[in-house]
Structures are given as C-alpha cells and as structure tokens.
C-alpha atoms as a PDB file:
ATOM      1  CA  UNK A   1     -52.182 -73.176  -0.780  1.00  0.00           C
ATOM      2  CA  UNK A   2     -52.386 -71.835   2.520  1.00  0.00           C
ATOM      3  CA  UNK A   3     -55.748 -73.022   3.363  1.00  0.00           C
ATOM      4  CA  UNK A   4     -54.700 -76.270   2.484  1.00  0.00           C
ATOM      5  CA  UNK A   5     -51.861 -76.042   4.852  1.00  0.00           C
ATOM      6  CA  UNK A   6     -53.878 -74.888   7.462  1.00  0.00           C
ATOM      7  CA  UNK A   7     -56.384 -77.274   7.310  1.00  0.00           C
ATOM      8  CA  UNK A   8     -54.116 -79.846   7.043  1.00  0.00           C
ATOM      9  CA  UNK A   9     -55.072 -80.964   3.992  1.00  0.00           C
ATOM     10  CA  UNK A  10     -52.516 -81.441   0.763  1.00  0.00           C
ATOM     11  CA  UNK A  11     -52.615 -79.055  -2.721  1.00  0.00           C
ATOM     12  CA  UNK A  12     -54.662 -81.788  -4.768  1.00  0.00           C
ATOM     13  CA  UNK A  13     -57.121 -82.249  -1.847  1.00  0.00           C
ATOM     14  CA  UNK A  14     -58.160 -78.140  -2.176  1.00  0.00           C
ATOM     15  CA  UNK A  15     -57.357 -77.186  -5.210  1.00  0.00           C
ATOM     16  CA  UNK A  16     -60.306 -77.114  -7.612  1.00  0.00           C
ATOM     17  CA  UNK A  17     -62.908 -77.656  -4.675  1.00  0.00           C
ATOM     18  CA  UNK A  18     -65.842 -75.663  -3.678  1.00  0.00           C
ATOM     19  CA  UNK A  19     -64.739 -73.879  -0.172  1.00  0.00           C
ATOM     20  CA  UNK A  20     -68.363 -73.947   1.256  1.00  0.00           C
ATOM     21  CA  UNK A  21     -69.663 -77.357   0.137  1.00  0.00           C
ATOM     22  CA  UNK A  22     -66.612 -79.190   0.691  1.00  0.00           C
ATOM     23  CA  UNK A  23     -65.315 -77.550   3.810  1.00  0.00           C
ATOM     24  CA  UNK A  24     -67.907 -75.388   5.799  1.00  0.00           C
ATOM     25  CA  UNK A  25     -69.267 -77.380   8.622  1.00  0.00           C
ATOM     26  CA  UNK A  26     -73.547 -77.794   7.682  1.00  0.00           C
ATOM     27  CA  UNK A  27     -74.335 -74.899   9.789  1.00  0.00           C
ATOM     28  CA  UNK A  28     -72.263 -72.220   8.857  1.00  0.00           C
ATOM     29  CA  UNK A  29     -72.815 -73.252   5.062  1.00  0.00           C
ATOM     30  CA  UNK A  30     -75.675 -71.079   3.930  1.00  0.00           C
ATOM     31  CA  UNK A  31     -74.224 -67.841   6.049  1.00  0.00           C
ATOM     32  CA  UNK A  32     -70.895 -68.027   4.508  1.00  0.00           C
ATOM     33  CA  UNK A  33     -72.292 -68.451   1.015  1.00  0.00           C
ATOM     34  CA  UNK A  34     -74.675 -65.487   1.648  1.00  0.00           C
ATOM     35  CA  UNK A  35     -71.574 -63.616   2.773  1.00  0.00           C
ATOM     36  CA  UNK A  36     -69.465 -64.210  -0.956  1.00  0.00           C
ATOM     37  CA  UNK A  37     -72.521 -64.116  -2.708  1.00  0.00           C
ATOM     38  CA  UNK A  38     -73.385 -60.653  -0.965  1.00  0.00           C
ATOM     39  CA  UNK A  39     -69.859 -59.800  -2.648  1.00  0.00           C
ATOM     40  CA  UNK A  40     -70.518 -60.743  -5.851  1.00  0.00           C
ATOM     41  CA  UNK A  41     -73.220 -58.572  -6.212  1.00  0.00           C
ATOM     42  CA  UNK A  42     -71.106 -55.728  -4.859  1.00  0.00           C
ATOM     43  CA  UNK A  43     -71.825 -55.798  -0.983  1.00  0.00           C
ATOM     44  CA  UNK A  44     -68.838 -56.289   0.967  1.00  0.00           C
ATOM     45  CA  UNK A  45     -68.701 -58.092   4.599  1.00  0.00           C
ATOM     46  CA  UNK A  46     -66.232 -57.374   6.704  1.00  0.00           C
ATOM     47  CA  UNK A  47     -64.973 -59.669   9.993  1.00  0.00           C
ATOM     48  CA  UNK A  48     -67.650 -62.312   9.337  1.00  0.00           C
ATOM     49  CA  UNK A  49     -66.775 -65.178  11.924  1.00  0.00           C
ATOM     50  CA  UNK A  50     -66.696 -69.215  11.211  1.00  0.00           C
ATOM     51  CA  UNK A  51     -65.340 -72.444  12.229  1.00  0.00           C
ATOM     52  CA  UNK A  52     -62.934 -74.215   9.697  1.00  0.00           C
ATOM     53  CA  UNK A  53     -62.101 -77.780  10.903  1.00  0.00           C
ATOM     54  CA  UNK A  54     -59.134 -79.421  10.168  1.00  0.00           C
ATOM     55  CA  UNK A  55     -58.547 -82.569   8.377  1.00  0.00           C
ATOM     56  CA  UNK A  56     -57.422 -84.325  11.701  1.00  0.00           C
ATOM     57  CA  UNK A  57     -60.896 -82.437  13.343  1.00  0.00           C
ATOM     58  CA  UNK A  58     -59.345 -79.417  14.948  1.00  0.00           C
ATOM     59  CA  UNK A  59     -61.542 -76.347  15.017  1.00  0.00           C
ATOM     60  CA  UNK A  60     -59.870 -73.227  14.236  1.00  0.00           C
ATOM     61  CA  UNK A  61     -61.771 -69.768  13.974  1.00  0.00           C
ATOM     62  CA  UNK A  62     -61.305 -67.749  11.090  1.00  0.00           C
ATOM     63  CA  UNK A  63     -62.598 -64.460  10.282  1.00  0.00           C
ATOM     64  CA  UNK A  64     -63.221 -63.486   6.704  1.00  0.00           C
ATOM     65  CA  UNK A  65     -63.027 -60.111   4.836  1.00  0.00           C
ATOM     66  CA  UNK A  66     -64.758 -60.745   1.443  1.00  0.00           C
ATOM     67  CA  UNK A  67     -64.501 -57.773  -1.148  1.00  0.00           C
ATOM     68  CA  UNK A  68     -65.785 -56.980  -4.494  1.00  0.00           C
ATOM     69  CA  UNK A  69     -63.241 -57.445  -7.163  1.00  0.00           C
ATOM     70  CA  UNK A  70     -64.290 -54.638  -9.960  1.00  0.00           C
ATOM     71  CA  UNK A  71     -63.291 -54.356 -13.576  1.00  0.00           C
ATOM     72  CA  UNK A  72     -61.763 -51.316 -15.390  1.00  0.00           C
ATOM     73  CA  UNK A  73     -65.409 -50.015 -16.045  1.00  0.00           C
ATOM     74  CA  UNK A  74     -66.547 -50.414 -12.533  1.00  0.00           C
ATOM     75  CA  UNK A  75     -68.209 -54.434 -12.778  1.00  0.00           C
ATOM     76  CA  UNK A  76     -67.930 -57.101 -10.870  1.00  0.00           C
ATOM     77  CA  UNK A  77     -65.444 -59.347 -11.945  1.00  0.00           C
ATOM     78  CA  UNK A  78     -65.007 -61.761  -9.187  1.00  0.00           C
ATOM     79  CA  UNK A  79     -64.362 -61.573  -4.987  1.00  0.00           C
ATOM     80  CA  UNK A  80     -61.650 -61.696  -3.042  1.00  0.00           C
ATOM     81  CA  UNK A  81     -62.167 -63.110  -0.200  1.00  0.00           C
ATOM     82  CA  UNK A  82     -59.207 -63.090   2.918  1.00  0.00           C
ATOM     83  CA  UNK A  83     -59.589 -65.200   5.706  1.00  0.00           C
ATOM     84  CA  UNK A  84     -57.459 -65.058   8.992  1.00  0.00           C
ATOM     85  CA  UNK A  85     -56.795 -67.396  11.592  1.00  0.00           C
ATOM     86  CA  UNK A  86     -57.586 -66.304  14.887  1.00  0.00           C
ATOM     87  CA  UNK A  87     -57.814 -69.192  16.971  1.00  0.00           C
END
C-alpha cells in the first residue's frame, strides 16, 4: 500500500505484481534482484540505492534494507525487504 501511494499508482495496479519486472527501471533490474535474491539465500544488504519512478515519471531515490526472514528452526522463510524514500 504505501508503495503504491508513493508511486502514484492505485492498490489494484501493485498489488499482486512483481516489484522488479514491473517497476525497476531496465538498469537497475538485475542489481536489485541480486540484492533480494542475496536475501533469500541468507545474505542481507543493507542501504542499497535505486531509482523508483513514479506513475506520472517522477524519479524518487529510495534506499532499501532487505533482510532474511528465518523460521523457528533457523530457515529461510521469506525477505523482508524496507525501502525508504530519500529523495
């Protein structure tokens, strides 16, 4: 929800989509999937810098904190991953 109101976009236009394929610009899409792939596999990234551009074309910068989300018994379960805007 809070991308999509950053971005500009509405709920139904985010909401099930892939966050790099659908709204990392061409060049920043391989880092930024190496980044939460990194975490799924247990290797956190911390302040990893990108470009987000609105739906209207704005750039904003964001920087990302992706971390490891663990199970009970120590595995990975998923990532969380935290951008901020700091445009």
């Amino acid at each position: 929800a809070k991308a999509s109101s950053l971005l500009g976009f509405s709920k139904e236009e985010t909401i099930g989509k892939n966050l790099v394929s659908n709204f990392i610009t061409e060049e920043f899409r391989e880092s930024v999937h190496n980044v939460l792939a990194a975490a799924l596999s247990g290797k956190e990234t911390a302040n990893f810098e990108f470009p987000l551009f609105t739906k209207d074309g704005k750039r904003k910068e964001i920087l990302l904190n992706a971390t490891t989300r663990r199970g009970p018994n120590g595995e990975v379960t998923g990532v969380i991953g935290v951008g901020q805007d700091i445009t």
